[in-house]
Protein backbone atom coordinates (compact mmCIF):
# COMPACT_ATOMS: atom_id res chain seq x y z
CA UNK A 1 122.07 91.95 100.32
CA UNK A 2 125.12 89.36 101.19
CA UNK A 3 123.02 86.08 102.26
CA UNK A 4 125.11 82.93 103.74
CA UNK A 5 123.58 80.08 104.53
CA UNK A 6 124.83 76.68 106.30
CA UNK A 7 128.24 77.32 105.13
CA UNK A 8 131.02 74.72 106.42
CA UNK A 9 134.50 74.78 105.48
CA UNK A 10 137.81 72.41 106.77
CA UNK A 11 141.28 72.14 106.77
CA UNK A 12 142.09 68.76 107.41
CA UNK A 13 140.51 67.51 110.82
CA UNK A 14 139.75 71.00 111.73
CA UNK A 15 136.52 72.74 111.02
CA UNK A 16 137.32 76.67 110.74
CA UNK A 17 133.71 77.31 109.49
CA UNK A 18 130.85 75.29 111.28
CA UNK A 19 127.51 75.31 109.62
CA UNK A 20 127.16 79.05 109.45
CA UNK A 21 124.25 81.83 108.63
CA UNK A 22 124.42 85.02 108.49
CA UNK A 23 122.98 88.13 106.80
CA UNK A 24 123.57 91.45 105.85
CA UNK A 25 121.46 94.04 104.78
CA UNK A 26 122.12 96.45 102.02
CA UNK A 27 124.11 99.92 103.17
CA UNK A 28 125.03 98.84 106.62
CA UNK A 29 128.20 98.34 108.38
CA UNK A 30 128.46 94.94 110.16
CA UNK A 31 131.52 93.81 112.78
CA UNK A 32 132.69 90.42 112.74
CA UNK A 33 134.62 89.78 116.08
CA UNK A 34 135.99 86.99 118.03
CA UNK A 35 138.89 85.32 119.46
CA UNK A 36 142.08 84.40 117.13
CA UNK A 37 141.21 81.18 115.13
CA UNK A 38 137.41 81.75 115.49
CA UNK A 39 137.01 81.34 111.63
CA UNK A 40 136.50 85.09 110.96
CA UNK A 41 139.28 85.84 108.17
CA UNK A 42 138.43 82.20 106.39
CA UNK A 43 134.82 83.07 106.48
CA UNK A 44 135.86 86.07 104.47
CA UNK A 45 137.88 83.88 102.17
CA UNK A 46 134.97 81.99 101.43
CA UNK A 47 133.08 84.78 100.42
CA UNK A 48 135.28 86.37 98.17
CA UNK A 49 136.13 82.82 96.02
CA UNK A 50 140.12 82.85 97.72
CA UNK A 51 138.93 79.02 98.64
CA UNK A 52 135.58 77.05 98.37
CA UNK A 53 133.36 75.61 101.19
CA UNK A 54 132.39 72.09 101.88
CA UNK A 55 129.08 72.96 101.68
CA UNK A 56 126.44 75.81 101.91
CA UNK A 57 125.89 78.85 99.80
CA UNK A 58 126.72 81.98 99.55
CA UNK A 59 124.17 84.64 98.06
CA UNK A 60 124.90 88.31 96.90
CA UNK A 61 121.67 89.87 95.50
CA UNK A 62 120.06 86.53 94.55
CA UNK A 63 123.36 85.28 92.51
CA UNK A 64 124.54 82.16 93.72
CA UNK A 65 128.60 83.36 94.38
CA UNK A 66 129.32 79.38 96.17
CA UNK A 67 131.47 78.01 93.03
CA UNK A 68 132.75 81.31 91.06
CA UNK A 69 136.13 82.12 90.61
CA UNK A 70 137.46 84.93 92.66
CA UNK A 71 137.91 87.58 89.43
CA UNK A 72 134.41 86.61 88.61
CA UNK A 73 133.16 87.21 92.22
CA UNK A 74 135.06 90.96 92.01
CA UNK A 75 133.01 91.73 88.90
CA UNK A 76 129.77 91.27 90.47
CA UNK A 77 130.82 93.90 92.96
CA UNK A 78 132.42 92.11 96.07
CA UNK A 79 136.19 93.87 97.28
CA UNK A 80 138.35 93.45 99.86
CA UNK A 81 141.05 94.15 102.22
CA UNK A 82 143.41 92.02 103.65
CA UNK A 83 145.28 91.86 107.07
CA UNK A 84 148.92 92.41 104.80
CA UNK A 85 148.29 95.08 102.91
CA UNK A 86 148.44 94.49 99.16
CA UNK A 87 149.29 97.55 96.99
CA UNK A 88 151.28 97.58 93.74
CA UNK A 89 154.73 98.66 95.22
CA UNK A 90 156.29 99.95 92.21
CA UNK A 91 153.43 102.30 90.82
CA UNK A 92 152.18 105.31 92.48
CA UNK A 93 149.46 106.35 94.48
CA UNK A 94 147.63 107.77 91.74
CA UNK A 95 148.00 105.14 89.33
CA UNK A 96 147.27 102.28 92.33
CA UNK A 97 143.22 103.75 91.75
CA UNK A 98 143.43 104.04 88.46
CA UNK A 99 145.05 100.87 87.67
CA UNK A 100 141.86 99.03 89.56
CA UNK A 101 139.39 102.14 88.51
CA UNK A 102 139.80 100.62 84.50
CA UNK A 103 138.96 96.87 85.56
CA UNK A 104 134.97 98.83 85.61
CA UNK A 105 135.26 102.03 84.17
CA UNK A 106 137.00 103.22 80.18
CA UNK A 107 136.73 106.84 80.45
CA UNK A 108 140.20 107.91 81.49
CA UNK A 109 138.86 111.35 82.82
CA UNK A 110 136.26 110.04 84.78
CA UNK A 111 138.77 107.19 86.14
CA UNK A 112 141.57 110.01 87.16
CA UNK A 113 138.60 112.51 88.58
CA UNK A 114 137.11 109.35 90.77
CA UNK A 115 140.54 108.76 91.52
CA UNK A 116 141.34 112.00 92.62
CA UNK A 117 138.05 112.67 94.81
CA UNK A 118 139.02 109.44 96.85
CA UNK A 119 142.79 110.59 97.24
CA UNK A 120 141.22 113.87 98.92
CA UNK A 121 139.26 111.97 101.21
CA UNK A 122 141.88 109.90 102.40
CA UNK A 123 144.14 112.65 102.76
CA UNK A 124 146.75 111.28 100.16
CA UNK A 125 146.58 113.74 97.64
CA UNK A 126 150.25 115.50 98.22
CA UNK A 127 151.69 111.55 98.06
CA UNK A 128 149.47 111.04 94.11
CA UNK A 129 153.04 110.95 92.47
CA UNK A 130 155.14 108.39 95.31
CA UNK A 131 155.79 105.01 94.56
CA UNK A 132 153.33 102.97 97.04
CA UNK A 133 156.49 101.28 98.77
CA UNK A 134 157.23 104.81 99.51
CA UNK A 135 154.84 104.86 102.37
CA UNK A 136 154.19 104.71 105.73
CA UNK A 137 152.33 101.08 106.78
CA UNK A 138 149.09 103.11 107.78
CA UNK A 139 149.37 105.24 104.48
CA UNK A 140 149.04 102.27 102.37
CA UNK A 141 146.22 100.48 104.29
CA UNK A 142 144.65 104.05 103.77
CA UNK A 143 145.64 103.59 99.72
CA UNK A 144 144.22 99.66 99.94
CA UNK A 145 140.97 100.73 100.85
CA UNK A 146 140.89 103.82 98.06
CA UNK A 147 141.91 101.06 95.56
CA UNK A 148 138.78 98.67 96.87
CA UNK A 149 136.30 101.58 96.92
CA UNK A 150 137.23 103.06 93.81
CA UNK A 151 135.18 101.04 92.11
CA UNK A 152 131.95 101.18 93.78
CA UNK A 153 131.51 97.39 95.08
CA UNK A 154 128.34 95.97 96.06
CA UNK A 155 130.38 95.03 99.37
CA UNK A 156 133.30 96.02 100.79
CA UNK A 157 135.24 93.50 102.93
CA UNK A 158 137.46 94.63 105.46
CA UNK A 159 140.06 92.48 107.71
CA UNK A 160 141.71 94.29 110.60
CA UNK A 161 142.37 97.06 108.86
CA UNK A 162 143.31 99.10 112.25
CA UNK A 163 145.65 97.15 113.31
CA UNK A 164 148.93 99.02 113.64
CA UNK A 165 147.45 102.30 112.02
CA UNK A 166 149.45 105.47 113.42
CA UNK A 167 146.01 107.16 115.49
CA UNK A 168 146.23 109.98 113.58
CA UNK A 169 145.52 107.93 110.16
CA UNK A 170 143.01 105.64 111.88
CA UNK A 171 140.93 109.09 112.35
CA UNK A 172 141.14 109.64 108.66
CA UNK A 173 140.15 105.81 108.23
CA UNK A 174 137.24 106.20 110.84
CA UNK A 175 135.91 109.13 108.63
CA UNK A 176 136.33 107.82 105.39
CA UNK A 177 134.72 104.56 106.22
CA UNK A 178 131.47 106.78 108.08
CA UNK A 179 131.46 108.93 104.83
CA UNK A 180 131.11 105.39 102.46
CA UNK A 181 128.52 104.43 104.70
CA UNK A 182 126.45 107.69 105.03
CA UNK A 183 127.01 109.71 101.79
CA UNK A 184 127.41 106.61 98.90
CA UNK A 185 125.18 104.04 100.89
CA UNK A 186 127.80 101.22 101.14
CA UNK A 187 127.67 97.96 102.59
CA UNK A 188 130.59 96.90 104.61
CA UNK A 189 131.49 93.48 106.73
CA UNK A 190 134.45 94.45 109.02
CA UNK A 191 136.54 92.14 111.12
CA UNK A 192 138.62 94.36 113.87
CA UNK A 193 139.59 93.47 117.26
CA UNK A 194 139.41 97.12 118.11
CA UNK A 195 136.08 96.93 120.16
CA UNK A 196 135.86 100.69 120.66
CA UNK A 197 135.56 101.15 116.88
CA UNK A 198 133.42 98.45 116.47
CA UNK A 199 131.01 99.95 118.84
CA UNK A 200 131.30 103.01 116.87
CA UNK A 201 131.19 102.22 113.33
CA UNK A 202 129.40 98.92 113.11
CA UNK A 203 125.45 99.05 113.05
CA UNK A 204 125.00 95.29 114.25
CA UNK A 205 128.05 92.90 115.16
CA UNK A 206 128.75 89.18 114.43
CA UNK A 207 130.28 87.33 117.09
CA UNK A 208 132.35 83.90 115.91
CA UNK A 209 133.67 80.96 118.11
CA UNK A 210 135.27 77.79 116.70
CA UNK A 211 133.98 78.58 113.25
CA UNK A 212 130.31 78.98 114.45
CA UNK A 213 128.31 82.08 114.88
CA UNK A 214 127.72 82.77 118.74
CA UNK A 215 125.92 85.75 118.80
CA UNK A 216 124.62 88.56 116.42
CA UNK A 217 122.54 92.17 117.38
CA UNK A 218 123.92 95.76 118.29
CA UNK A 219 127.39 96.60 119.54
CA UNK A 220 125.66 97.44 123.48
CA UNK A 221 124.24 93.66 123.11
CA UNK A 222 126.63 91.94 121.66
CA UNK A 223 128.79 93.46 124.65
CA UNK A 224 126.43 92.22 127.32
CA UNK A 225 125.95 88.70 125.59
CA UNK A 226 127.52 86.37 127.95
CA UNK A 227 128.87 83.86 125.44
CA UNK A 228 130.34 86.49 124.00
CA UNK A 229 131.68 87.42 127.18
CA UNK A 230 133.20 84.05 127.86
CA UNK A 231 134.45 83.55 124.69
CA UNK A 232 135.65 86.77 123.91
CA UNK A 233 135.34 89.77 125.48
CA UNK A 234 136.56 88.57 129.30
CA UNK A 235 135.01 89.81 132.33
């Protein structure tokens, strides 16, 4: 599915991406964890054309993504969230989907019926008619992931999007992101220091250290893996 291969990228003197490989196969969800600075949220820069490596490629269903623009990237199906949410303020909930539903899709029915379906899911459909500023931090990480589902990416990339979710919401995020993976087949790369959801989400997990991957295989290995251990997850 998303193929990278020997992929290096600096800043300056320091190398936040060392030389890395990785797969992931098609309708799977895969955890990318690791200490602060290991290279995770760069590596998913590089991916989605927000900067370019030094070298390596990256491969998304045997199309060469290494030196696309980012828009370009988007079309051939790879979204993302970030770690600051990024919703259009000003417009409403409803209009948030349908705003990025019309980048793919022209019939107006459809795109408000899609639109709706996902709302339901996330449990936002009372707030369709708010302004986006209107609501609560966790509410809008719920409404950033609608807006990168909505239209039915290739990938979905996710960057801590737990972090500082009211639990109640993070339920409703758990769900949705188990329905995506069961019910529409998705394929998701998730970086979350929340090890507990990790383990219960993620089918295999990525482990990063000083821009390098350290470890890869199941959530129970990956938890027993003692360089993960050092680096990571502490005795």
């Amino acid at each position: 599915m998303l193929k990278i291969v020997n992929l290096t990228k600096s800043f300056g003197g320091v190398v936040a991406v060392n030389n890395l490989s990785l797969k992931i196969s098609k309708g799977k969800i895969m955890g990318l964890i690791g200490p602060n600075g290991a290279g995770k949220t760069t590596l998913m820069n590089l991916i989605s054309g927000l900067i370019k490596p030094d070298s390596g490629k990256i491969i998304l269903k045997n199309k060469n993504l290494t030196d696309m623009e980012p828009h370009q990237i988007a079309q051939l199906g790879v979204s993302r969230t970030f770690q600051l949410t990024r919703v259009f303020n000003e417009m409403t909930v409803l209009e948030n989907l349908i705003g990025i539903a019309y980048t793919k899709y022209k019939d107006l029915d459809f795109i408000i019926e899609k639109s709706m379906s996902l709302l339901e899911l996330l449990e936002l459909t009372r707030l369709k008619d708010e302004p986006a500023i209107n609501l609560s931090g966790g509410q809008q990480k719920l409404l950033e992931i609608g807006r990168a589902c909505v239209t039915d990416p290739e990938i979905l990339l996710m960057d801590e999007p737990f972090v500082g979710v009211h639990p109640k919401l993070k339920k409703i995020m758990i769900k949705f992101l188990k329905y995506l993976k069961e019910q529409k087949g998705f394929t998701i790369l998730l970086i979350s220091h929340d090890m507990k959801t990790v383990t219960e989400l993620c089918d295999e997990v990525a482990a990063m250290n000083e821009g390098r991957l350290i470890a890869r295989g199941s959530p129970k290995e990956i938890q027993k893996n003692k360089k993960v251990i050092e680096a990571y997850l502490g005795e």
